[in-house]
Structures are given as C-alpha cells and as structure tokens.
C-alpha atoms as a PDB file:
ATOM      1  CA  UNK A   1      63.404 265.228  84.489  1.00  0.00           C
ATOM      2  CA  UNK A   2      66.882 263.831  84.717  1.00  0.00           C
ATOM      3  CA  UNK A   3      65.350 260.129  85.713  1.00  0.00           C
ATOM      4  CA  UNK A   4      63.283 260.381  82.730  1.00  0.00           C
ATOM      5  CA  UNK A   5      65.877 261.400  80.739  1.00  0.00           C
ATOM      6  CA  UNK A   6      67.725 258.544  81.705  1.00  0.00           C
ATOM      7  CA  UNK A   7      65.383 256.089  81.123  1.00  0.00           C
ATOM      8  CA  UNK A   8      64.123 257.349  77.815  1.00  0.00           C
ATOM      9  CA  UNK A   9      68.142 256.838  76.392  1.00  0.00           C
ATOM     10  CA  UNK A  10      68.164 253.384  78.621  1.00  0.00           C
ATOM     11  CA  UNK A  11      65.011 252.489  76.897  1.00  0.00           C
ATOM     12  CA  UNK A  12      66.471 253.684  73.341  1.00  0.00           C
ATOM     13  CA  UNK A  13      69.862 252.147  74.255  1.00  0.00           C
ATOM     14  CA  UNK A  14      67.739 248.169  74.820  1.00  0.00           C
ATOM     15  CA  UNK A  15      65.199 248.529  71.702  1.00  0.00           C
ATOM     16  CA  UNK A  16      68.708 249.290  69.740  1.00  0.00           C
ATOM     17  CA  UNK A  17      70.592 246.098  71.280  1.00  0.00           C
ATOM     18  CA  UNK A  18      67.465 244.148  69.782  1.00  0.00           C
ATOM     19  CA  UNK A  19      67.161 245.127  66.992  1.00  0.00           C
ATOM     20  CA  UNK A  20      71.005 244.721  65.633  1.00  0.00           C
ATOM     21  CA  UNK A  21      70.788 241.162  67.675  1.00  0.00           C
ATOM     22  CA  UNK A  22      67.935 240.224  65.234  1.00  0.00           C
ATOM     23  CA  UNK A  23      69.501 241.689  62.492  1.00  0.00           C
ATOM     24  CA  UNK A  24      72.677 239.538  62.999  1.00  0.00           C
ATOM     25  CA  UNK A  25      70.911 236.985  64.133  1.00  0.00           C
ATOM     26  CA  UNK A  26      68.915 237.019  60.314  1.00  0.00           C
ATOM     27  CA  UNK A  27      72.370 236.974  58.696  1.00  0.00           C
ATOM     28  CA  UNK A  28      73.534 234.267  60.049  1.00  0.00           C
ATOM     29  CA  UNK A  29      70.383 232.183  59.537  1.00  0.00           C
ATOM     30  CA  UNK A  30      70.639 233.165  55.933  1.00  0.00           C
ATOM     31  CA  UNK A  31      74.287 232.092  55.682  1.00  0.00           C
ATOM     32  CA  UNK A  32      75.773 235.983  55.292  1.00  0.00           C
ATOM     33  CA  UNK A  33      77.335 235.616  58.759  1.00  0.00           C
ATOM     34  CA  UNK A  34      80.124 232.513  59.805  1.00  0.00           C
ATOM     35  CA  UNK A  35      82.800 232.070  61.641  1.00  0.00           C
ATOM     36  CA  UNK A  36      85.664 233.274  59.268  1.00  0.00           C
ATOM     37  CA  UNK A  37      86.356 236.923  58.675  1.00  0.00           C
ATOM     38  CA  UNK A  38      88.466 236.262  55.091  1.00  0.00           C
ATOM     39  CA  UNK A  39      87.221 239.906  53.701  1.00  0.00           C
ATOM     40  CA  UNK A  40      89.227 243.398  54.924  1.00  0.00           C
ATOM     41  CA  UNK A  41      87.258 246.235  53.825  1.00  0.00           C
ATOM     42  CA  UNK A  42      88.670 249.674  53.614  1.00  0.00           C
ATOM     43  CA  UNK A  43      87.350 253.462  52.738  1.00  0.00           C
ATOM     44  CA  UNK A  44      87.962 257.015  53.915  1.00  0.00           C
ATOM     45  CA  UNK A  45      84.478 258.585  55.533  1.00  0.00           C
ATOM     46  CA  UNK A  46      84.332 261.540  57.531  1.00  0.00           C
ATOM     47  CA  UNK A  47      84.705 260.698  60.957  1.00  0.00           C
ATOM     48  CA  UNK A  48      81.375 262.583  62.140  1.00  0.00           C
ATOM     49  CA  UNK A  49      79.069 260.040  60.310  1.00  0.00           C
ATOM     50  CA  UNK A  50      81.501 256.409  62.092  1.00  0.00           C
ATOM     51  CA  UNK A  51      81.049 258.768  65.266  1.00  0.00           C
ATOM     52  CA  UNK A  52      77.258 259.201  64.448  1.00  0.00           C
ATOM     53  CA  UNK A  53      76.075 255.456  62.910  1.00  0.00           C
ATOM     54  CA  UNK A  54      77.705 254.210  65.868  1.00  0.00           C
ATOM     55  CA  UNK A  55      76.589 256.380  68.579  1.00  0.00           C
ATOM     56  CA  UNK A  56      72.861 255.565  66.792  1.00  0.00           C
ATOM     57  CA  UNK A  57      73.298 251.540  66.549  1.00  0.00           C
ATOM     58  CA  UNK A  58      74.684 252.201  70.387  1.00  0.00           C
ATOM     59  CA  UNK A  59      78.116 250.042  69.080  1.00  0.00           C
ATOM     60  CA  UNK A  60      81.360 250.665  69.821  1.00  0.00           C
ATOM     61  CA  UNK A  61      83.770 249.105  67.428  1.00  0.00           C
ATOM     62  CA  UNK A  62      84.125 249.663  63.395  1.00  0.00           C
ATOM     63  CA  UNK A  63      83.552 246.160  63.173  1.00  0.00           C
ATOM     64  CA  UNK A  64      80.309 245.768  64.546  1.00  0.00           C
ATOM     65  CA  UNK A  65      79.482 248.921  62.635  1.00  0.00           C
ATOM     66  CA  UNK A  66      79.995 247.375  59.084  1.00  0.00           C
ATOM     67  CA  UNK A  67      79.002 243.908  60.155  1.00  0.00           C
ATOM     68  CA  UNK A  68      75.319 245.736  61.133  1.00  0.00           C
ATOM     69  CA  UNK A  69      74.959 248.363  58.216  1.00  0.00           C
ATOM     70  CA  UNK A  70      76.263 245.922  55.942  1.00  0.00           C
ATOM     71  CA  UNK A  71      73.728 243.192  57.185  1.00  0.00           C
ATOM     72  CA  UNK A  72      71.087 245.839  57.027  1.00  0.00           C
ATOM     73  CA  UNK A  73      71.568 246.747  53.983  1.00  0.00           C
ATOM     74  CA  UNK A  74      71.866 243.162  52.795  1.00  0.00           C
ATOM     75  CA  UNK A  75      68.182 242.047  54.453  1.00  0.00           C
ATOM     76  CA  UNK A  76      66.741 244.790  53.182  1.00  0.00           C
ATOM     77  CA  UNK A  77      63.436 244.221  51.643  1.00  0.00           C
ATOM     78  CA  UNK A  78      61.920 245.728  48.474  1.00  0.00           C
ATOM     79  CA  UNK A  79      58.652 246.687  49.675  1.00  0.00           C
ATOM     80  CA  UNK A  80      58.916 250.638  49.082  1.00  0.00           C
ATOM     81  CA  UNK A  81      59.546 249.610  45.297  1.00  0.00           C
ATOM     82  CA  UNK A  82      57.478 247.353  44.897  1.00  0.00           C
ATOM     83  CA  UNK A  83      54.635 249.597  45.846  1.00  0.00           C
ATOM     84  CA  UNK A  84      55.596 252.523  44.002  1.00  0.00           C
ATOM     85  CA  UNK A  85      55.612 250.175  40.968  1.00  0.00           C
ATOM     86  CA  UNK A  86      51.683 249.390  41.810  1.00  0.00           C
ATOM     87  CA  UNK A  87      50.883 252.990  41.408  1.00  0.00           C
ATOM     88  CA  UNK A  88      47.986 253.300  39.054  1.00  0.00           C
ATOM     89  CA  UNK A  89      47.333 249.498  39.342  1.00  0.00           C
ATOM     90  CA  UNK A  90      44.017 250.148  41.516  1.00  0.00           C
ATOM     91  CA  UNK A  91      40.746 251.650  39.502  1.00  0.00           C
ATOM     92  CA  UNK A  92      40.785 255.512  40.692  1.00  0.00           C
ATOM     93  CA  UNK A  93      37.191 254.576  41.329  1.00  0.00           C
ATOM     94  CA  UNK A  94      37.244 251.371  43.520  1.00  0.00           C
ATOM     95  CA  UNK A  95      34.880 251.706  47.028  1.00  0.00           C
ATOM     96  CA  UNK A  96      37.879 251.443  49.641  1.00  0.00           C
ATOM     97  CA  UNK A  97      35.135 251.413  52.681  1.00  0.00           C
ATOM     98  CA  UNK A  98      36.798 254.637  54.111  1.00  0.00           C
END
C-alpha cells in the first residue's frame, strides 16, 4: 500500500511539474514572462492557503507561487462564459442523435 502510495503522490508530484512548465512556458511565448522582475507585489493572506497553493502546484518559493497563479489566471480562457451565454441559443427541439 505504501509503494502505491508513493507512486500515486510521485505520479501527482510529475503531472504538476508539467503542467506549471507549460503554463510558464505559454507566458513567455505570449510576452507576460522576460527576463526583468521590475514589479514587487505585496498582500497579507493567511498563511494556510501560501502553505496550501504551494503544497498543490508542488512549488516551494512565493515567487514561483505568484509567477504560476498569476500566469494562470492571466491564460485563462473564457470558455465557461461563453457557453453559459449560448444558453437558450439551440431550438429545445433540435434531434441531438442521443
């Protein structure tokens, strides 16, 4: 159970390392990563949710922390919006082949 354990946070642990590499990697294509860090940011959050994000992006620092959330949040796309705004849009009636 333990080796299974293991390799179910190991495999957790890699998908996450992927995923913020093409995250960052994204940013920078797009020009919202360089070289120069010209911007401090500062705020007061409780330190259970740094503890938390960071534990689940599997980062250590408060840098890479705001440089992923803030990338996230930055790539985001609109596609729950945009499809709540097509509610309706479809005839009630239409044949979906289901």
């Amino acid at each position: 159970m333990t080796a299974r354990t293991s390799t179910a946070a190991e495999n957790d642990k890699r998908i996450a390392h992927t995923r913020n590499r093409l995250v960052l990697e994204q940013a920078r294509a797009v020009g919202l990563l360089g070289t120069a860090k010209d911007t401090r940011l500062s705020g007061r959050v409780p330190s259970e949710l740094i503890e938390a994000a960071k534990k689940r992006a599997h980062v250590t620092s408060d840098t890479e922390l705001l440089e992923l959330a803030l990338s996230r949040l930055a790539l985001e796309d609109d596609f729950g919006t945009r499809l709540v705004r097509r509610k309706g849009s479809i005839a009630a009636d239409i044949d979906l082949g289901i």
